[in-house]
Structures are given as structure tokens and as C-alpha cells.
Protein backbone atom coordinates (compact mmCIF):
# COMPACT_ATOMS: atom_id res chain seq x y z
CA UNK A 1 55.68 37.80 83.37
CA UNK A 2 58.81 38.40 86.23
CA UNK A 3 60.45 40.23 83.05
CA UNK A 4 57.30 42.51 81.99
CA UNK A 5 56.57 43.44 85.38
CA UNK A 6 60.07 44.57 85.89
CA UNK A 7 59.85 46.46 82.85
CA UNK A 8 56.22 47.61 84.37
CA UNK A 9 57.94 49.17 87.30
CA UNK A 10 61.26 50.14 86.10
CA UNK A 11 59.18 51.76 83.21
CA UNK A 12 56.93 53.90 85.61
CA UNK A 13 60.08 54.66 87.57
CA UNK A 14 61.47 55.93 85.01
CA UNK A 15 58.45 58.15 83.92
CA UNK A 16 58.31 59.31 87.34
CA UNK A 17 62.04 60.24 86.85
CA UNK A 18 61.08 62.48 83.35
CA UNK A 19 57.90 63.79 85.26
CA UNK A 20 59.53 65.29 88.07
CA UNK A 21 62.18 67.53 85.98
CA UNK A 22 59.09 68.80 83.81
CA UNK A 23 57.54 69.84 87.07
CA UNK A 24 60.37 71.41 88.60
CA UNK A 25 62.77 72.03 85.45
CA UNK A 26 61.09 75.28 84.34
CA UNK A 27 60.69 76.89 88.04
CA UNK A 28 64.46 76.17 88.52
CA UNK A 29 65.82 77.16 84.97
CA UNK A 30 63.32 80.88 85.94
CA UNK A 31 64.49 80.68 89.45
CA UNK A 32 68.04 80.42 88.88
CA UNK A 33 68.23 82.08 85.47
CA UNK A 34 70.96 81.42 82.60
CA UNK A 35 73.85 81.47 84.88
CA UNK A 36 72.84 79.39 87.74
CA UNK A 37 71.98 76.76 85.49
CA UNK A 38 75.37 77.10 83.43
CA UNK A 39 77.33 77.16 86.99
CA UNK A 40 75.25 73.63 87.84
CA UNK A 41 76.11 72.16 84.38
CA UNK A 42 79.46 73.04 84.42
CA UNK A 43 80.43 72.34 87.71
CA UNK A 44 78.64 69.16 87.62
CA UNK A 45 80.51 67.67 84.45
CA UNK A 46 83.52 68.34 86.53
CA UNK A 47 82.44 66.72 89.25
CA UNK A 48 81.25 63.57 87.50
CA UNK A 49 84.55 62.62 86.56
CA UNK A 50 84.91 61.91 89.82
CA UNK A 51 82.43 59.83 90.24
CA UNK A 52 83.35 57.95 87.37
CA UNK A 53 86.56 57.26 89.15
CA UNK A 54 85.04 56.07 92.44
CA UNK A 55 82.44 53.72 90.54
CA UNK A 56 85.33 52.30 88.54
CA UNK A 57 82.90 49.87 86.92
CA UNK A 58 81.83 48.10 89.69
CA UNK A 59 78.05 48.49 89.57
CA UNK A 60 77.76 47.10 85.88
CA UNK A 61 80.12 44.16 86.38
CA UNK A 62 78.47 43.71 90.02
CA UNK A 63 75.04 43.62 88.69
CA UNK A 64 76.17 40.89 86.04
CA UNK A 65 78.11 38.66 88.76
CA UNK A 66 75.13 38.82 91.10
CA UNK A 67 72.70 37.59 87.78
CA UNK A 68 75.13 34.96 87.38
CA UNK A 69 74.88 33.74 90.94
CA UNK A 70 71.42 34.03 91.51
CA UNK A 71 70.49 31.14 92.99
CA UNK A 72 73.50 30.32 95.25
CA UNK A 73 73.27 32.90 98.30
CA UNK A 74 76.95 31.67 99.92
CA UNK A 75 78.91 32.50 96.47
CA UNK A 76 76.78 36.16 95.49
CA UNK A 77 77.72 37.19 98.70
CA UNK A 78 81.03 36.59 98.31
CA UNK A 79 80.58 38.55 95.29
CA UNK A 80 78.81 41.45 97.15
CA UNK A 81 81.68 42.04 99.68
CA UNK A 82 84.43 41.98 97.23
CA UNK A 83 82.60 44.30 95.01
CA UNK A 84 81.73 46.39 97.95
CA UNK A 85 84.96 46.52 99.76
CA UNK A 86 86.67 47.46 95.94
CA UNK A 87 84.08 50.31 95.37
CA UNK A 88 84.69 51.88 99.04
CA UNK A 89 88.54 52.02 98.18
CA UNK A 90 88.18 53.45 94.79
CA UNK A 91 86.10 56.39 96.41
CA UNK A 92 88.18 56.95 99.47
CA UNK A 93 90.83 57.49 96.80
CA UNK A 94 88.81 59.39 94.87
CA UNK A 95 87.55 61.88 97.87
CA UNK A 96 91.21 61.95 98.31
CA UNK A 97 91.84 63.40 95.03
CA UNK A 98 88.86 65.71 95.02
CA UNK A 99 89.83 67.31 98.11
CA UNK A 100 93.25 68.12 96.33
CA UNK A 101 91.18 69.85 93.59
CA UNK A 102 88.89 71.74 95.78
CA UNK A 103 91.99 73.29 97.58
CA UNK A 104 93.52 74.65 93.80
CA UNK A 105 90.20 75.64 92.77
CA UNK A 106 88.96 79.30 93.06
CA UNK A 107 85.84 79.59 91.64
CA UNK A 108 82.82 77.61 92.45
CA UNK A 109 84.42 76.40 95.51
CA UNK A 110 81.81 75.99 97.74
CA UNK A 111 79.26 74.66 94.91
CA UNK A 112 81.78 72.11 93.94
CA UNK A 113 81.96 71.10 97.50
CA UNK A 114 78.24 70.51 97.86
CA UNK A 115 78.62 68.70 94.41
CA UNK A 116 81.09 66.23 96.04
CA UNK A 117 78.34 64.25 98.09
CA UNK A 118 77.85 62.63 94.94
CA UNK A 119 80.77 60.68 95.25
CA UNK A 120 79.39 59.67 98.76
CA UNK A 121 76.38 58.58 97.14
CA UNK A 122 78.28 56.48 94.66
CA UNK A 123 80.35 54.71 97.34
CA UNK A 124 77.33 53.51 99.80
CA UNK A 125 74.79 52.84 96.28
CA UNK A 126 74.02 49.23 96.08
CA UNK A 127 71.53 49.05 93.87
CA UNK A 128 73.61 47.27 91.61
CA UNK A 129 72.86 44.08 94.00
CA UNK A 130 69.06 44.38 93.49
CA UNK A 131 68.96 45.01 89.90
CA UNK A 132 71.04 41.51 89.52
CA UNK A 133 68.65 39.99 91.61
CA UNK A 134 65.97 41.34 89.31
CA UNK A 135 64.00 42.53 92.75
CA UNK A 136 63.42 46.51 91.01
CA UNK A 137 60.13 46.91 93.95
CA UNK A 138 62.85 47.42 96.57
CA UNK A 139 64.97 50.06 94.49
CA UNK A 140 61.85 51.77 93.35
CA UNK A 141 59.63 52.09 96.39
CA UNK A 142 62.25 54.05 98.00
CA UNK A 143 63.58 56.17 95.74
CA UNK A 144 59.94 57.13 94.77
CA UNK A 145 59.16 58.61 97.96
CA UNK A 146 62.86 60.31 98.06
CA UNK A 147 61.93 61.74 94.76
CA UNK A 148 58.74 63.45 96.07
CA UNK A 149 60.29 65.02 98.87
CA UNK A 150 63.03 66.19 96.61
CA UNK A 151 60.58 67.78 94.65
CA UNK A 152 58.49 69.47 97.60
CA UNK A 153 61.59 70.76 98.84
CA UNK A 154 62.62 72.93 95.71
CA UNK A 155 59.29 74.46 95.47
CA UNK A 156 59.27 75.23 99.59
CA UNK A 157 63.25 76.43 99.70
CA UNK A 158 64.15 77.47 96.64
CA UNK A 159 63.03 81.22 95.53
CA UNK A 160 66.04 83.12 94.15
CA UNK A 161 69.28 82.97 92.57
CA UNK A 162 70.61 83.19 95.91
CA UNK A 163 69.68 79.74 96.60
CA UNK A 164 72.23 78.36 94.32
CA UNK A 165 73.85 76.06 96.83
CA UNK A 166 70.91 75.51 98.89
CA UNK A 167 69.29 73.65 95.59
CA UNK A 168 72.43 71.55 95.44
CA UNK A 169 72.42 70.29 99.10
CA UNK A 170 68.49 69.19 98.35
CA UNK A 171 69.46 67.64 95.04
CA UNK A 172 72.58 65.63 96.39
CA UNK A 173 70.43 64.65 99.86
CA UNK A 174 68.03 63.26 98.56
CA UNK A 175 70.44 60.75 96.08
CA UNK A 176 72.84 59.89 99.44
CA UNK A 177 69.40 58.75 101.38
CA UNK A 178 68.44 57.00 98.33
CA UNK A 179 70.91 55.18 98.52
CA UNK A 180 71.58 54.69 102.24
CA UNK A 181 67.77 53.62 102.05
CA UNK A 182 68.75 49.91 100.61
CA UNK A 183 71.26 48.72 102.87
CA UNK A 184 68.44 47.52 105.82
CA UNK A 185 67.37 44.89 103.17
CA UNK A 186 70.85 43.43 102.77
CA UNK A 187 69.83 41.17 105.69
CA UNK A 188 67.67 39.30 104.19
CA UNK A 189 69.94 38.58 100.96
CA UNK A 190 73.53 37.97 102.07
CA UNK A 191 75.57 37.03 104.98
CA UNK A 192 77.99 38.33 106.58
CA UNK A 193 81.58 39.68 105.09
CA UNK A 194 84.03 36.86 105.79
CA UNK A 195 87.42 39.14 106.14
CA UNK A 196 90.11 36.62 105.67
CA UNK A 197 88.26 35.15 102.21
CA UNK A 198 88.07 38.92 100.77
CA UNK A 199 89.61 38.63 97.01
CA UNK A 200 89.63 42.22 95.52
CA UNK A 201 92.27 41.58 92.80
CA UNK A 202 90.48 39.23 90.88
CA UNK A 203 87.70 41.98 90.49
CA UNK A 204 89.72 45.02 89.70
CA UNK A 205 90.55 44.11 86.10
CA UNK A 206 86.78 43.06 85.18
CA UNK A 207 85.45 46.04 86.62
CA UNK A 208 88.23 48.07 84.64
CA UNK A 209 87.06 46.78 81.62
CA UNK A 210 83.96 47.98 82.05
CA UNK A 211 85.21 51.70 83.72
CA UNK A 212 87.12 52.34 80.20
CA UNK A 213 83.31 52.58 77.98
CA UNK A 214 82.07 54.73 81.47
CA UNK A 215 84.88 57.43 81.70
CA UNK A 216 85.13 57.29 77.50
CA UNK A 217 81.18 58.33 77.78
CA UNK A 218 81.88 60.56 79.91
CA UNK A 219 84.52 62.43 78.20
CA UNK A 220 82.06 62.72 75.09
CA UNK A 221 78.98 63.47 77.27
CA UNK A 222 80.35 66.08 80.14
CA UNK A 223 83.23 66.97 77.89
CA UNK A 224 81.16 68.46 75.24
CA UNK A 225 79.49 70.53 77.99
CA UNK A 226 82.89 71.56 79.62
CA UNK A 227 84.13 72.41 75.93
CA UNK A 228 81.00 74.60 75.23
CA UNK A 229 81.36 76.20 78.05
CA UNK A 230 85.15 77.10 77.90
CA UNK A 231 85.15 78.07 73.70
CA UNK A 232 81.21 79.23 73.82
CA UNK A 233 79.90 80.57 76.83
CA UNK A 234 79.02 78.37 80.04
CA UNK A 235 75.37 79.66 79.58
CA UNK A 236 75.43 78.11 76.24
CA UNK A 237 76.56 75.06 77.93
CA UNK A 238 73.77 75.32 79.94
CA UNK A 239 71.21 75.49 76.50
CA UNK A 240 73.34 72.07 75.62
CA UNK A 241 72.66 70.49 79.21
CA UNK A 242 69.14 71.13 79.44
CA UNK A 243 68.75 69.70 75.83
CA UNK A 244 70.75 66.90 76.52
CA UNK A 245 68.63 65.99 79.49
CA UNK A 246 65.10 66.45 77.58
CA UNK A 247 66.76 63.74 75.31
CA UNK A 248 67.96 61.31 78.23
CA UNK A 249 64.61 61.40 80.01
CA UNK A 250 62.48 60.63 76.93
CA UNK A 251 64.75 57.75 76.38
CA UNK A 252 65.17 56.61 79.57
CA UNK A 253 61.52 54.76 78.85
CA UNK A 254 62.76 53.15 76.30
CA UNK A 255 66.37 52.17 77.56
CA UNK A 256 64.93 51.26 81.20
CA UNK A 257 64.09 47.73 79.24
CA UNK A 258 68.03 47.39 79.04
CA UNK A 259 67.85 47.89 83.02
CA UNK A 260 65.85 45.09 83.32
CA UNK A 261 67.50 42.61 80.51
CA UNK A 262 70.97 42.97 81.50
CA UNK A 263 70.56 40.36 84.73
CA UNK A 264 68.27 38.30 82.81
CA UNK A 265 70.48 38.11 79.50
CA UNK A 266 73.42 37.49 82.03
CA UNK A 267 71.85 35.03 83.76
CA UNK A 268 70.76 33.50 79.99
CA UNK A 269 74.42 33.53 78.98
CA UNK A 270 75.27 31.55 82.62
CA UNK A 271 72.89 29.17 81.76
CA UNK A 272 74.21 28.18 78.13
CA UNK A 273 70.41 29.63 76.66
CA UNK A 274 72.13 31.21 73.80
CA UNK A 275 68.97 30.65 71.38
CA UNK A 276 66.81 32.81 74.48
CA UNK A 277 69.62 35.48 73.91
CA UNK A 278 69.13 35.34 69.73
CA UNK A 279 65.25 35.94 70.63
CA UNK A 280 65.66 38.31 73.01
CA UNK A 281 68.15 40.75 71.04
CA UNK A 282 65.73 40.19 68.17
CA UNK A 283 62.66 41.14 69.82
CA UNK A 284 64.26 44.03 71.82
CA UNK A 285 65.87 45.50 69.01
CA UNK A 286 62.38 45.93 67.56
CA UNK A 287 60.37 46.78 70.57
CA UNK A 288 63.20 50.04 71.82
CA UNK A 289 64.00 50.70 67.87
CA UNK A 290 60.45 51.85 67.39
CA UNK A 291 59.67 53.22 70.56
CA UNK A 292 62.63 55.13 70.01
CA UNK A 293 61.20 56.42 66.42
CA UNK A 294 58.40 57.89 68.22
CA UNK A 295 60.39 59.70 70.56
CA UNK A 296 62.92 60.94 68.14
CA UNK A 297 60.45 62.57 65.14
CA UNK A 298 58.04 63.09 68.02
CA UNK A 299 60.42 65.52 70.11
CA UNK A 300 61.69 66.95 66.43
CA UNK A 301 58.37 68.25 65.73
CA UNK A 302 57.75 69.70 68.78
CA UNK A 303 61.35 71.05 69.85
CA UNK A 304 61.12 74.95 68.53
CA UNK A 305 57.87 76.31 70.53
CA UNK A 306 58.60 73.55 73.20
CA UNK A 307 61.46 74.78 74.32
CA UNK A 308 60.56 78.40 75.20
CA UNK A 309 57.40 77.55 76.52
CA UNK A 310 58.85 75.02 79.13
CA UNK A 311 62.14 76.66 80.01
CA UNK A 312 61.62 79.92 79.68
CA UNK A 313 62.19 82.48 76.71
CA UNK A 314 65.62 83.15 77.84
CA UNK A 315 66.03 79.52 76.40
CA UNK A 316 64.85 80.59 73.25
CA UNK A 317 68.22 78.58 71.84
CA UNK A 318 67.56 75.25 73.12
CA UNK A 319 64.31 74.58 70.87
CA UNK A 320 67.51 74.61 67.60
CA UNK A 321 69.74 72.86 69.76
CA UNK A 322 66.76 69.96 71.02
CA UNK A 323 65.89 69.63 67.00
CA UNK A 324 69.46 69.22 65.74
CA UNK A 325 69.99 66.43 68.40
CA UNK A 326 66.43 64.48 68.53
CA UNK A 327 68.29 61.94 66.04
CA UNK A 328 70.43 61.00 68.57
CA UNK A 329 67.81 59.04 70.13
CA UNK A 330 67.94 56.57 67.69
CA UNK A 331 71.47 55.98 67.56
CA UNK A 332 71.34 55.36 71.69
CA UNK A 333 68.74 52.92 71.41
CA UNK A 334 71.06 50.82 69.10
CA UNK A 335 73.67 51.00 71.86
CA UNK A 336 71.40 50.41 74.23
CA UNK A 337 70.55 46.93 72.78
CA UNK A 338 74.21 46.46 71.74
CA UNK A 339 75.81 47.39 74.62
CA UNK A 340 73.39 46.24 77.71
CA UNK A 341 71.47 43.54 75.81
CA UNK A 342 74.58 41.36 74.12
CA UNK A 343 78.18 43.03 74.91
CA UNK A 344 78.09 43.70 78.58
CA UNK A 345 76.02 40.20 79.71
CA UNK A 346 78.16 38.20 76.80
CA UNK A 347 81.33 39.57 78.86
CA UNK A 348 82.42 40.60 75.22
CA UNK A 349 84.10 43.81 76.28
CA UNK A 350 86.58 43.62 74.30
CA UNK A 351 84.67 45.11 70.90
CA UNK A 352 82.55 47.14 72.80
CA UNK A 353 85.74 48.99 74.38
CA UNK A 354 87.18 49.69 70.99
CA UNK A 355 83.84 50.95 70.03
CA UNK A 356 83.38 53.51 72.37
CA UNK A 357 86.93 54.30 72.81
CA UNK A 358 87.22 55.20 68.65
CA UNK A 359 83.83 57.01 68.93
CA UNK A 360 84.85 59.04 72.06
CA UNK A 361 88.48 60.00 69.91
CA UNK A 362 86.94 61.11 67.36
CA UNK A 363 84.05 63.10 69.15
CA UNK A 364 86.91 65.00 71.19
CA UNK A 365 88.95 65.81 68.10
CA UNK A 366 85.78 67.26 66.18
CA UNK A 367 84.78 68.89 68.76
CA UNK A 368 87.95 70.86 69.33
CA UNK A 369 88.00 71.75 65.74
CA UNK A 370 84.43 73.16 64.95
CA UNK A 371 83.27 74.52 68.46
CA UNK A 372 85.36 77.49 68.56
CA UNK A 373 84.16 78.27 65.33
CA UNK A 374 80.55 76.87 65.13
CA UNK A 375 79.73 77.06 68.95
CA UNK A 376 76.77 74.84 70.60
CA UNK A 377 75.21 73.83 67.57
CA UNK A 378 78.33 72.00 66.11
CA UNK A 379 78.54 70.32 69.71
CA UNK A 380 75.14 68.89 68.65
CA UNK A 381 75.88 67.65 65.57
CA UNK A 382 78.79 66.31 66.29
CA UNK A 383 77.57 64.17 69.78
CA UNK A 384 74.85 62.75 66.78
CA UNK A 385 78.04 61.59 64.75
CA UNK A 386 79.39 59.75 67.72
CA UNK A 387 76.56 58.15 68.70
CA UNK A 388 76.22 57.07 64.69
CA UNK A 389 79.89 55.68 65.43
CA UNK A 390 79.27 53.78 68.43
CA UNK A 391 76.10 52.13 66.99
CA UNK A 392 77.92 51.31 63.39
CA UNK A 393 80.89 49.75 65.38
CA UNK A 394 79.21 47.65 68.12
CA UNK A 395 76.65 45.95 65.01
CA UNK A 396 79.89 45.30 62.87
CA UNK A 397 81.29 43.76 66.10
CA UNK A 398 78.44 41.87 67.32
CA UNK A 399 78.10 40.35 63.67
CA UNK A 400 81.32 39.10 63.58
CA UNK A 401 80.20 35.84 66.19
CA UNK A 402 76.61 36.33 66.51
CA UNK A 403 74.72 36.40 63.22
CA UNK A 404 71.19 37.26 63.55
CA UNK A 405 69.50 37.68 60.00
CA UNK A 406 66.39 40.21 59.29
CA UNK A 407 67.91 42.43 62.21
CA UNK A 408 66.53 45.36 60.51
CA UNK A 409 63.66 44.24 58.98
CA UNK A 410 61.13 46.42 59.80
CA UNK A 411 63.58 49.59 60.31
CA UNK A 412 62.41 51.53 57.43
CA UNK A 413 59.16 51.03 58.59
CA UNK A 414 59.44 52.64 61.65
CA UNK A 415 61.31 55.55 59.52
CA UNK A 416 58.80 56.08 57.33
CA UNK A 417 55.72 56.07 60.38
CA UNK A 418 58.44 58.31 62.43
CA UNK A 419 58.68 60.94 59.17
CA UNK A 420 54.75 61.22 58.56
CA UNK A 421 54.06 62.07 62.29
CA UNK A 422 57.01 64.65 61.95
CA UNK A 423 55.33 66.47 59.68
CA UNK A 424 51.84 66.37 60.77
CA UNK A 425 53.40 67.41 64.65
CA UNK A 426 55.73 70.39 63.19
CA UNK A 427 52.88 71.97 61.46
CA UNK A 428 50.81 71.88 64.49
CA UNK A 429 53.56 73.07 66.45
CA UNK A 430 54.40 75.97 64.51
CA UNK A 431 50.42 77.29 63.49
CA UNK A 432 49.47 76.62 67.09
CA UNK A 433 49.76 79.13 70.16
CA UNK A 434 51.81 76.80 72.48
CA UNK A 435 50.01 76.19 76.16
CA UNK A 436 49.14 72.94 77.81
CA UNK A 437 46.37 72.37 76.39
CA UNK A 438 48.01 72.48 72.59
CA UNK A 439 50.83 70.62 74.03
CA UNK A 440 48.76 67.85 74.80
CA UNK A 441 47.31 67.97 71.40
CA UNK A 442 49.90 67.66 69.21
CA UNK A 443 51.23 64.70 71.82
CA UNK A 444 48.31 62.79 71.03
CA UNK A 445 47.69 63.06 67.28
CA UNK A 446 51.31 62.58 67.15
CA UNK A 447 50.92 59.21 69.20
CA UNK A 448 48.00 58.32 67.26
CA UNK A 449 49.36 58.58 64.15
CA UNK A 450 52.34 56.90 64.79
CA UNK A 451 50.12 53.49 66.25
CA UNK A 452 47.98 53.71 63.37
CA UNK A 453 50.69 54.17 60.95
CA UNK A 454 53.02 50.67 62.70
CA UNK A 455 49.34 48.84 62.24
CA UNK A 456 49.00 49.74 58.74
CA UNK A 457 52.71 48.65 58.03
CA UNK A 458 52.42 45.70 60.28
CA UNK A 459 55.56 46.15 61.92
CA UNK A 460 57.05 44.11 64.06
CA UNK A 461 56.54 45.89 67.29
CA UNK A 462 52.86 46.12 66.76
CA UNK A 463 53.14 42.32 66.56
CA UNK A 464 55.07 42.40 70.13
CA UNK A 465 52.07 44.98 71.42
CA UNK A 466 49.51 42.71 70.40
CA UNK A 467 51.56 39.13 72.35
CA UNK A 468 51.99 41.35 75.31
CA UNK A 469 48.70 42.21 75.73
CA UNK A 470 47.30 38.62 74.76
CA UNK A 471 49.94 37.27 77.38
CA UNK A 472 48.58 39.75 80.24
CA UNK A 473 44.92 38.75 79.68
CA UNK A 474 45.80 35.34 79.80
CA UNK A 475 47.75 35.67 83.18
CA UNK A 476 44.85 37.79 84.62
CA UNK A 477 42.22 35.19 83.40
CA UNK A 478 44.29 32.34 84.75
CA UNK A 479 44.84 33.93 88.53
């Protein structure tokens, strides 16, 4: 039950997180037109790099040392210090080295300024601690009401082009008080920094590991954008981003489960449950893989007169661009089970590293070949065919010492429901004026069809559906 209401909240979070941008996404991308958005996506990119740098891995390998030492306060807050103290050096370096760019830089100066608080908000983010500790209410209540002031305060200030910057100083406030918000309830979880005991060595390595698969992503992810923008156009880069980002907040429903299983796998793994691992990766696998079905043939169907309608008709290119990557989706929900459910908590980094690090090669070199030639919509394709690689890899990998047989047992039924919603949602979407009201149509005889369809087939996450909700009546009828 502590796992499903995690999921519960992280879940709603995380819904909250996709509602917001649908709310304010199409009065920004009219507000600011093409180019402001481009000049956000492009500058941002840039500036994420940084980031990367400053987090240096230390909030994934700090949220699995904290799972492993859940129980013993004295040695997790050992932990937290050294972690801590590692991450604040990292991004003094870092601000060090951004300053440096900022002074060679000509263009976008002041925007990429603003778009440095980021890195402050990386350095003084602990929510790495909590999410190890499995306590999500604290990280959520907060950033919940941050998140509704953010979005008041783009539809008070922000009217024109004009208010380029001003949208950035709301958008990077309200992540720096998110995270400020969490250190108060440090006091109640770990003592005070002993100095003299401080051991950041021992970290630096771990937490390296684990920075090589974030600034590898990264390269693929923002570099695609920053290579759009330099062979394409940066509003075209723009089209890319706010594709991209439909993707990422549809998935983040499904992927918020890894959230929640990484400290609980880890803490698994400390324990020597290796069979509760097996289960869990089994189960998982099944419940994301055909969530993540839905979400994929769903937002294919509906990606042409969606796009338009919710941007803006100036974005008439991202409906193409949203259809040609919609596959993606399933590809980073095998990652997401790979990666977060078995390599990360298993501390098998090794495979996983060589995983992303072939995928990323590969996605640069393809990418430097066709988008001069081919533009946005080879970017697309290609960031599918990475993803592909990653996933292939990291199963081959994860094989290799941790058999699990019938992995993808029900796959092809989830295919096969996915495809038959497809088609019914497309022809809605393209013999139906789009409006809200439509919109919500085709999202429900989509849904519909797709629960009807796993019942039919009996899949295996129906099966999951039905022990989740037989396990919440029973907990309701036992309190």
C-alpha cells in the first residue's frame, strides 16, 4: 500500500505537471510567437549542460544511498552531507564556468543569464533525500502550490513578446523556491554535518558513473535541438521542443512509477530480496509497457489537428513532427524499467553506460548526416532509432545475469489493442472539427477502446488493474 500510494501521489503530481503546460503552453507559444519560443529552446539546451555538470550524478546515486540506509539515521546522514557538500562544489565550479561563457557570448546574453538560476536550483535541490526515503507528500505538497503560483503569474505578467525575460525569471523562481522549500524539514531527518568525518572522494566516482548516462542523454536530447536549430532554423527547433515535451509529459505518468521504485528496488537489492526484484521488473514491465501503448497510438491518432489547435496554427509543423515521434514512447518506457527499475538500484552501471553511451554515438553521427539535408523531421526519426538502441542494448545486458522468462508475453497484445484504437482515433481526428469538446471525444472512445480491447485479450495489465483494485477495497474495508 506505502508503494501504491506513492505512485498515487507521484502519479497526480505528475498530471498536475502535464496539466499546467496545457493550460499555459498555448497562451505562451501565441504570446511569445515562433521566435520567443525557439530563443527559450535553444538557449535552454545550452544552458542545461550546465546543469548537467553541477548535478554530476549526485541526485540518482544520492537517492539510492539514502534507500539503502533507510533505517539507520546516523549513517544516511553521513550520506546526506557528503552528497551535499560534493553537489555544492560541482556547481560553484560550474557557475564558475558559466560566467566565463556568458562574458564570450553575444547574443542572448541577458536570457542566458536569467537561464543560469537553474544551476542555483540544482545546487540547493534535495529532493533526492526524500524520494530515497520514499516520503513523496513532502516533495509534492510544496511544489504543488509553487506550481500554481507559477501558473497565475504567466497569465497576470506575461502579455507580449516583450516579456521574453520576464517569463524566464517566473519560470526559474518558482523551481529555486521549490527547492529552497525542503530544506526546513531536514531537521527532522538528519543531524548535523560532522566536518572532520566529511568523505567526498569516495562519492565522486559513483556519482560519475551515473553523470556519464545524464550528460550522454543530454547530448542526444538538447543536442538534437541545438543541431536543428543551427542546420534548420531555431524556430524549427522550437516545433521539435514543443513536440518533445508533449511526449515527456504524457509519459511522465507512466515513468513517475520508476520515481517511486527506484528507492524501493534499492532498498530490495540492500536487503538480498532478489526474487521481490524478479516480481517487481516483471509486473512493472507490464503495467508501464501498456500504459505506454495507450499513450503512444493514442497521441498518434490525435497528433495532426492536435497540434494546431493547441499551439497555435503557426505550429502547423509540429502535428508531423508529434506523429513521427509518438513511437518513441514505447522505447522510453523500456528504459524506464531497464534503467530505473534493475540497472541503476542493481548498481550495474557498467552495461547501462555502454548502452547509452553507443546509443548517444550513434544518434550524434546520424544526426549530423541527415539534418542538413532532411531538417526536423529526420531529427525525429532518428531520436526514435536511439531510443530503439538504448532499449535493445540494456534487455541484451540485463539478460546476460538476470533471466526473467515470458518478459514479453503479452507485448503483442498491447500492439495489437494500441493499433485498433489508432485507427478508430485518426479517423475521428481527421472527419471531426477539432474543439474541446471533440477533443474530449476522441480521448474517451480512444480510452475505452483500448480497456475493452486489454479485457478481451486478457492481458496482463488488466490482471494487475483488477489486484490493485481488489487490494484497495480490501485495505478500505479493513480500516
Amino acid at each position: 500500500m506505502k508503494i501504491l500510494k506513492n505512485y498515487i501521489l507521484n502519479s497526480s503530481y505528475q498530471i498536475l505537471l502535464i496539466i499546467l503546460p496545457l493550460i499555459s503552453a498555448p497562451y505562451i507559444s501565441r504570446t511569445l510567437g515562433t521566435d520567443g519560443v525557439g530563443i527559450i529552446t535553444f538557449t535552454t539546451s545550452v544552458v542545461s549542460y550546465f546543469v548537467i555538470f553541477a548535478t554530476l550524478g549526485t541526485a540518482t546515486y544520492g537517492n539510492r544511498e539514502i534507500a539503502y540506509r533507510q533505517e539507520n539515521k546516523k549513517e544516511r546522514s553521513q550520506i546526506f552531507w557528503e552528497i551535499t557538500f560534493l553537489s555544492w562544489i560541482t556547481s560553484l565550479i560550474t557557475i564558475l564556468f558559466f560566467i566565463i561563457f556568458i562574458f564570450f557570448t553575444n547574443d542572448n546574453r541577458m536570457i542566458y543569464l536569467l537561464q543560469g538560476i537553474a544551476i542555483l536550483t540544482t545546487m540547493f535541490d534535495i529532493s533526492w533525500y526524500f524520494i530515497g526515503m520514499e516520503k513523496f507528500k513532502i516533495i509534492i505538497a510544496r511544489n504543488f502550490i509553487i506550481k500554481f503560483i507559477t501558473l497565475i503569474s504567466l497569465f497576470v505578467f506575461i502579455h507580449n513578446p516583450k516579456d521574453l525575460s520576464l517569463y524566464i525569471i517566473i519560470m526559474m523562481s518558482g523551481s529555486f523556491l521549490g527547492s529552497l522549500s525542503l530544506w526546513p524539514y531536514l531537521r527532522y531527518e538528519v543531524y548535523k554535518p560532522k566536518l572532520r568525518k566529511i568523505r567526498l572522494k569516495k562519492h565522486f566516482s559513483y556519482a560519475l558513473a551515473l553523470f556519464l548516462p545524464t550528460i550522454c542523454w543530454s547530448l542526444y536530447v538538447s543536442g538534437t535541438k541545438i543541431l536543428v536549430g543551427r542546420f534548420d532554423s531555431v524556430t524549427h527547433s522550437g516545433f521539435y521542443a514543443q513536440s518533445d515535451n508533449l511526449i515527456r509529459m504524457a509519459l511522465s505518468i507512466v515513468t513517475s512509477l520508476g520515481t517511486v521504485m527506484l528507492p524501493r528496488i534499492s532498498n530490495m537489492k540492500a536487503n538480498q530480496d532478489i526474487q521481490g526484484v524478479k516480481d517487481n521488473l516483471v509486473r512493472n514491465f507490464n503495467l508501464i509497457f501498456g500504459l505506454s501503448s495507450a499513450l503512444s497510438f493514442g497521441m498518434m491518432g490525435l497528433s495532426l489537428n492536435f497540434a494546431p489547435f493547441f499551439f497555435g496554427k503557426d505550429f502547423m509543423l509540429v502535428g508531423p513532427i508529434l506523429m513521427v515521434q509518438s513511437p518513441i514512447i514505447f522505447c522510453l518506457a523500456a528504459t524506464s524499467i531497464f534503467g530505473t527499475h534493475y540497472f541503476v538500484p542493481m548498481n550495474k552501471m557498467k552495461y547501462y553506460n555502454i548502452s547509452i553511451i553507443c546509443g548517444t554515438i550513434i544518434n550524434i553521427v546520424l544526426n549530423l548526416i541527415f539534418i542538413p539535408f532532411f531538417g526536423v523531421i529526420a531529427a525525429s526519426i532518428i531520436a526514435v532509432i536511439t531510443e530503439f538502441i538504448y532499449a535493445l542494448m540494456q534487455y541484451k545486458y540485463m539478460q546476460k545475469d538476470f533471466q526473467i522468462d515470458n518478459f514479453f508475453k503479452d507485448l503483442w497484445k498491447y500492439i495489437v489493442a494500441g493499433l485498433i484504437m489508432f485507427v478508430i482515433v485518426f479517423y475521428l481526428n481527421q472527419n471531426l472539427s477539432m474543439s474541446l469538446l471533440t477533443l474530449s471525444f476522441q480521448v474517451i472512445v480512444g480510452g475505452l477502446i483500448y480497456i475493452l480491447l486489454n479485457v478481451i485479450l486478457n492481458t496482463k495489465l488488466w490482471e494487475i488493474l483488477q489486484q490493485l483494485i481488489y487490494r484497495i477495497w480490501e485495505y478500505k474495508k479493513n480500516r
